[in-house]
C-alpha atoms as a PDB file:
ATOM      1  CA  UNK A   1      -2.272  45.883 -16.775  1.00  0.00           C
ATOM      2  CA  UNK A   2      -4.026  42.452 -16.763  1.00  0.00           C
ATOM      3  CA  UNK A   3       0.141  40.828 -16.550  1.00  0.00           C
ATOM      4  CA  UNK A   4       0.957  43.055 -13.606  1.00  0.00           C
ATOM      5  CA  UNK A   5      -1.935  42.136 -11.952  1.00  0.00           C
ATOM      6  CA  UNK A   6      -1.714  38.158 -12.833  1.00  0.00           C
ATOM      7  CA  UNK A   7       1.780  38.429 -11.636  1.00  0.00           C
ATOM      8  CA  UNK A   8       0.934  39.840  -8.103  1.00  0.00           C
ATOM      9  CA  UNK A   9      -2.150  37.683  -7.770  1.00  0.00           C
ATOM     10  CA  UNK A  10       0.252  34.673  -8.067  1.00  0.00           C
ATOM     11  CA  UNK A  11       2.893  36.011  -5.812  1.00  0.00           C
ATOM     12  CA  UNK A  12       0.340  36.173  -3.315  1.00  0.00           C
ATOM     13  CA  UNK A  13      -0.450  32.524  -4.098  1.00  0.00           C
ATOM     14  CA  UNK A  14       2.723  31.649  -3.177  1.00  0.00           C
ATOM     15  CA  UNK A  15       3.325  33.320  -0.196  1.00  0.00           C
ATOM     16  CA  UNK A  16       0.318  31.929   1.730  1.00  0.00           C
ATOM     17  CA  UNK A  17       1.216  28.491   0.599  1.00  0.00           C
ATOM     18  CA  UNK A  18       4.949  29.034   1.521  1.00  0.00           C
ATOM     19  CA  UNK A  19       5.511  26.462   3.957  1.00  0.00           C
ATOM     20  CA  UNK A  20       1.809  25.540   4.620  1.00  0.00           C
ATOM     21  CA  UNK A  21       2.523  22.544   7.357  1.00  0.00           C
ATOM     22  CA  UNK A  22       4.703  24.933   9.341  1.00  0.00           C
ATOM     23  CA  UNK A  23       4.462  23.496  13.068  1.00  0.00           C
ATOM     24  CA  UNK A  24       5.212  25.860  15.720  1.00  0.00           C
ATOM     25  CA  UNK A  25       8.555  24.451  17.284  1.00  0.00           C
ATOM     26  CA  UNK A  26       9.356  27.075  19.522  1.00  0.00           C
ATOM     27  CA  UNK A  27       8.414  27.698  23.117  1.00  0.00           C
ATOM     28  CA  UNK A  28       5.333  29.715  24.175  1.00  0.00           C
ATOM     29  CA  UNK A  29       4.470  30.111  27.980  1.00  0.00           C
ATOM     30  CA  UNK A  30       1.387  30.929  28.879  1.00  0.00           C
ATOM     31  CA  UNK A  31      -0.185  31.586  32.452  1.00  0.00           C
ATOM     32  CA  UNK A  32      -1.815  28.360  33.819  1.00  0.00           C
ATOM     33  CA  UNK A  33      -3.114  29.062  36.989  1.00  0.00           C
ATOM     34  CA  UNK A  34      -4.420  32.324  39.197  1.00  0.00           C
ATOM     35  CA  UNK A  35      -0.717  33.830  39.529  1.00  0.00           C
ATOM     36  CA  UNK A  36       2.080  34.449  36.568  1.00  0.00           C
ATOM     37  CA  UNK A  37       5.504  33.612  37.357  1.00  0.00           C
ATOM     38  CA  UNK A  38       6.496  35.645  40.510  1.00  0.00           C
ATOM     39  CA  UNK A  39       3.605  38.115  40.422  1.00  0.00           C
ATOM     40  CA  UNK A  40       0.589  38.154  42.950  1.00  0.00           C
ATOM     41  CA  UNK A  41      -3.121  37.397  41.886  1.00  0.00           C
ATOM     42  CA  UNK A  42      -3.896  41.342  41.578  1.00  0.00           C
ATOM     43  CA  UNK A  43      -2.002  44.287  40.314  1.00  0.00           C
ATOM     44  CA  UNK A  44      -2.494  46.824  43.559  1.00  0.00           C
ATOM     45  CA  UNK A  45      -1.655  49.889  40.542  1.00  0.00           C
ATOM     46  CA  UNK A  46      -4.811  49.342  38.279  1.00  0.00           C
ATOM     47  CA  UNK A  47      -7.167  47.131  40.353  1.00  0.00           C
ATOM     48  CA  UNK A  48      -7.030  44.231  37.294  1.00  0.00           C
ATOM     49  CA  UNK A  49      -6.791  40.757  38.297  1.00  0.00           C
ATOM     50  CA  UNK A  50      -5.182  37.630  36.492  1.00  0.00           C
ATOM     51  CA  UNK A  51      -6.935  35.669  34.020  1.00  0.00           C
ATOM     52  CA  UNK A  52      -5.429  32.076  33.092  1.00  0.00           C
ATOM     53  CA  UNK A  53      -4.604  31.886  29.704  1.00  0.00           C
ATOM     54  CA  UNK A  54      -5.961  28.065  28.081  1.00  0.00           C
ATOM     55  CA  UNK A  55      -5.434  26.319  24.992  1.00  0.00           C
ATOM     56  CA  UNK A  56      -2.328  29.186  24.107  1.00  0.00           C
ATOM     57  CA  UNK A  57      -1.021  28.431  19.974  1.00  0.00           C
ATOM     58  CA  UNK A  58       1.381  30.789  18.788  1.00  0.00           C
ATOM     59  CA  UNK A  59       1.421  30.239  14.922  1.00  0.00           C
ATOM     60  CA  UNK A  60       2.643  31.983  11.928  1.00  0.00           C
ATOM     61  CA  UNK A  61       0.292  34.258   9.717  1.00  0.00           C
ATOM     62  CA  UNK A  62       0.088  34.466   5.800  1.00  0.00           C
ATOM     63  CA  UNK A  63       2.502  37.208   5.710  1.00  0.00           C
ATOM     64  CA  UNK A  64       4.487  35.836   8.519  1.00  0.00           C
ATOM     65  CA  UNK A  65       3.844  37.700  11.117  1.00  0.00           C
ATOM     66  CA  UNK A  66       2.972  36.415  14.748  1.00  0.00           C
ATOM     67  CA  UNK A  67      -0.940  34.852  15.564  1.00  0.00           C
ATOM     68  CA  UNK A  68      -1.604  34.620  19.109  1.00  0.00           C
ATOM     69  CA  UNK A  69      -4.891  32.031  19.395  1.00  0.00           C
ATOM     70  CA  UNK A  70      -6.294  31.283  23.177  1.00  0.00           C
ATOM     71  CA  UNK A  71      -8.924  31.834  25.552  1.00  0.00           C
ATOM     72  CA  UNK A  72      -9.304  33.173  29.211  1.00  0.00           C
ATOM     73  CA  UNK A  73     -10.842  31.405  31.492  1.00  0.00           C
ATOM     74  CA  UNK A  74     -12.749  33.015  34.568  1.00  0.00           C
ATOM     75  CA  UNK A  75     -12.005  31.290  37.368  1.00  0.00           C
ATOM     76  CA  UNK A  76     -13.029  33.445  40.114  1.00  0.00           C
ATOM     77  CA  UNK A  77     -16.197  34.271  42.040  1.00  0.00           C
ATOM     78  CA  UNK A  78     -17.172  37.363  40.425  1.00  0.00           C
ATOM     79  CA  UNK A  79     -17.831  38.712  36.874  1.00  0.00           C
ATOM     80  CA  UNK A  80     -14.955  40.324  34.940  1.00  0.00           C
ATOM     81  CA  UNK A  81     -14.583  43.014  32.425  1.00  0.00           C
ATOM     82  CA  UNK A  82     -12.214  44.578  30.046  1.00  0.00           C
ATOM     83  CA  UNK A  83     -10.286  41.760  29.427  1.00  0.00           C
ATOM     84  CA  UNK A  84      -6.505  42.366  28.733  1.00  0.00           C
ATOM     85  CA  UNK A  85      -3.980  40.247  26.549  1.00  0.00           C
ATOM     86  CA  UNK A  86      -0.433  41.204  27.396  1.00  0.00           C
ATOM     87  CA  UNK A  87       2.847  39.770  26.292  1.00  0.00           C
ATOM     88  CA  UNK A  88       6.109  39.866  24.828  1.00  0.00           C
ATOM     89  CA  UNK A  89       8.408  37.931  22.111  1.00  0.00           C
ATOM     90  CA  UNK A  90      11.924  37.207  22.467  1.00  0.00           C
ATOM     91  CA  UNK A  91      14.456  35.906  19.696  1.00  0.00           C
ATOM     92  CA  UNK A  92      17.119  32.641  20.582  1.00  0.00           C
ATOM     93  CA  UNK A  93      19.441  35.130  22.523  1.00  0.00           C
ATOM     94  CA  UNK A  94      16.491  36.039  24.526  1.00  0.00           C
ATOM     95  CA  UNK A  95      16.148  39.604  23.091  1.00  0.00           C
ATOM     96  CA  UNK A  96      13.050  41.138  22.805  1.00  0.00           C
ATOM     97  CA  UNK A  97      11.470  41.379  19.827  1.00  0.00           C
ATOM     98  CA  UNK A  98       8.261  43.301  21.116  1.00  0.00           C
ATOM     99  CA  UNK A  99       5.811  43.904  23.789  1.00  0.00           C
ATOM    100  CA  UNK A 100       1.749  43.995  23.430  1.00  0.00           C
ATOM    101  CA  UNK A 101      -1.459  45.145  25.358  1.00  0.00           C
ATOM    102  CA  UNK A 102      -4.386  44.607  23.452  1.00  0.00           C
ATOM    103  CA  UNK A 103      -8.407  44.272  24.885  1.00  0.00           C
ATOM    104  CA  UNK A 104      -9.937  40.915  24.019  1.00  0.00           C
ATOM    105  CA  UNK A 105     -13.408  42.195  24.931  1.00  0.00           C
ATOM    106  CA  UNK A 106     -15.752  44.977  24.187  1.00  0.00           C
ATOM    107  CA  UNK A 107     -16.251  47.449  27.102  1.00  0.00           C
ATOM    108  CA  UNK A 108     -19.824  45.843  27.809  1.00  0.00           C
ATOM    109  CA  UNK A 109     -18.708  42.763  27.457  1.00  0.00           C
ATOM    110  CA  UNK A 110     -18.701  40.641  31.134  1.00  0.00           C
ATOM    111  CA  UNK A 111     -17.067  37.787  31.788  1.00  0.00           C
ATOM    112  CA  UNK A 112     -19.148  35.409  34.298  1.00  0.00           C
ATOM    113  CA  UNK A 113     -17.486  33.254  36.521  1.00  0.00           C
ATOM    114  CA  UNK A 114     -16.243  30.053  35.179  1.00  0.00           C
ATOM    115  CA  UNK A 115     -16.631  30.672  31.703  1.00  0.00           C
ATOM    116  CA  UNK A 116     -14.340  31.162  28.456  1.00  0.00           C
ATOM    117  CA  UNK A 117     -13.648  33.526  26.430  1.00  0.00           C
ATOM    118  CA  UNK A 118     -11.566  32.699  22.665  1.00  0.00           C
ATOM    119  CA  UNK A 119      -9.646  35.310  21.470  1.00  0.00           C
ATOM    120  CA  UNK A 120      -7.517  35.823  18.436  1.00  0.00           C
ATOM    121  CA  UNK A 121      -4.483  38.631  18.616  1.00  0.00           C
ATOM    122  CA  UNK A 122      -2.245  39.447  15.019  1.00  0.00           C
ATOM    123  CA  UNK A 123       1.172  40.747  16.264  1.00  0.00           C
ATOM    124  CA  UNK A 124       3.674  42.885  13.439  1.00  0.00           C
ATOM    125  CA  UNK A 125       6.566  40.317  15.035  1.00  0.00           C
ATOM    126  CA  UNK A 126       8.233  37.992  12.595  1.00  0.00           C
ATOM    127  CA  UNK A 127       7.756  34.544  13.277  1.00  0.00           C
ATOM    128  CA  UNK A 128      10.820  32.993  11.931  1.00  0.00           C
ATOM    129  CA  UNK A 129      12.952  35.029  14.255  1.00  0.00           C
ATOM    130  CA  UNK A 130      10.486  33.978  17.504  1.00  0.00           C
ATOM    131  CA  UNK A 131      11.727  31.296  20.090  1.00  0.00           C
ATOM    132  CA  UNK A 132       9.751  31.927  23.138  1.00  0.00           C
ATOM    133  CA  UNK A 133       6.694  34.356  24.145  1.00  0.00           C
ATOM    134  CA  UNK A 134       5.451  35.321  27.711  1.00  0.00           C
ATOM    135  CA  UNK A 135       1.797  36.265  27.457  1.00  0.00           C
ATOM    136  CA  UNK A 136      -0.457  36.726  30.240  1.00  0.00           C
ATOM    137  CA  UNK A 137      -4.376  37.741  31.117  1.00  0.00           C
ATOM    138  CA  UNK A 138      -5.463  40.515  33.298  1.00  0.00           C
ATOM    139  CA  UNK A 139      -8.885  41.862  33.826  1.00  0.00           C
ATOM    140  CA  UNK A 140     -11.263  43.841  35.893  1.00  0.00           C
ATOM    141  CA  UNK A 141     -13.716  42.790  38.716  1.00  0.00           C
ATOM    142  CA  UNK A 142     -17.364  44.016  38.430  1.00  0.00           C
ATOM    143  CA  UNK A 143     -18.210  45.649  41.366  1.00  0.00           C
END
């Protein structure tokens, strides 16, 4: 019993060591300003309103999956809540690879105008096979 157990405590060992300097080379786009690509400042269907994404690092986990580390930034008049992370993965061939919506806040949680909020997403994606990620912000005025 103690062998078994040495032998998958040091198989651990060496998979979060595996490759321990691993830079991310591929692309990740983030949203830098009040709009996303082609898409106006608010989405008419839910109400929600873009967030900019800052300081976006797509890295690889321990067990190689996708990490997602940012913030949002507020950068409108008014406070914000239910913050929403969305975004998708796509290989080299541009095929995706997956598609997330995930809450960065707790319901009560508001975000005041002009301030930051870090968040930090874990996506089942593997990250040798990403190339490029679109992930964008989306939240909901207080009224």
């Amino acid at each position: 019993m103690l062998k078994e157990i040495t032998i998958i405590f040091s198989l651990l060992m060496v998979a979060s060591f595996a490759d321990p300097f691993n830079e991310f080379k591929n692309s990740a786009r983030g949203q830098v300003n009040g709009t996303a690509d082609n898409q106006n400042s608010s989405n008419p269907q839910g109400g929600k309103v873009f967030i900019p994404v800052k300081d976006l690092a797509i890295s690889m986990s321990s067990q190689g999956m996708v990490e997602v580390d940012g913030a949002v930034r507020n950068n409108n008049t008014f406070e914000m809540h239910d913050i929403e992370i969305t975004g998708e993965f796509f290989d080299k061939d541009g095929t995706s690879l997956g598609t997330f919506n995930e809450y960065v806040t707790q319901p009560s949680f508001l975000l005041k105008p002009n301030e930051k909020h870090a968040f930090t997403l874990f996506e089942v994606v593997s990250h040798y096979r990403l190339a490029t990620t679109n992930i964008t912000a989306f939240g909901d005025p207080v009224n």
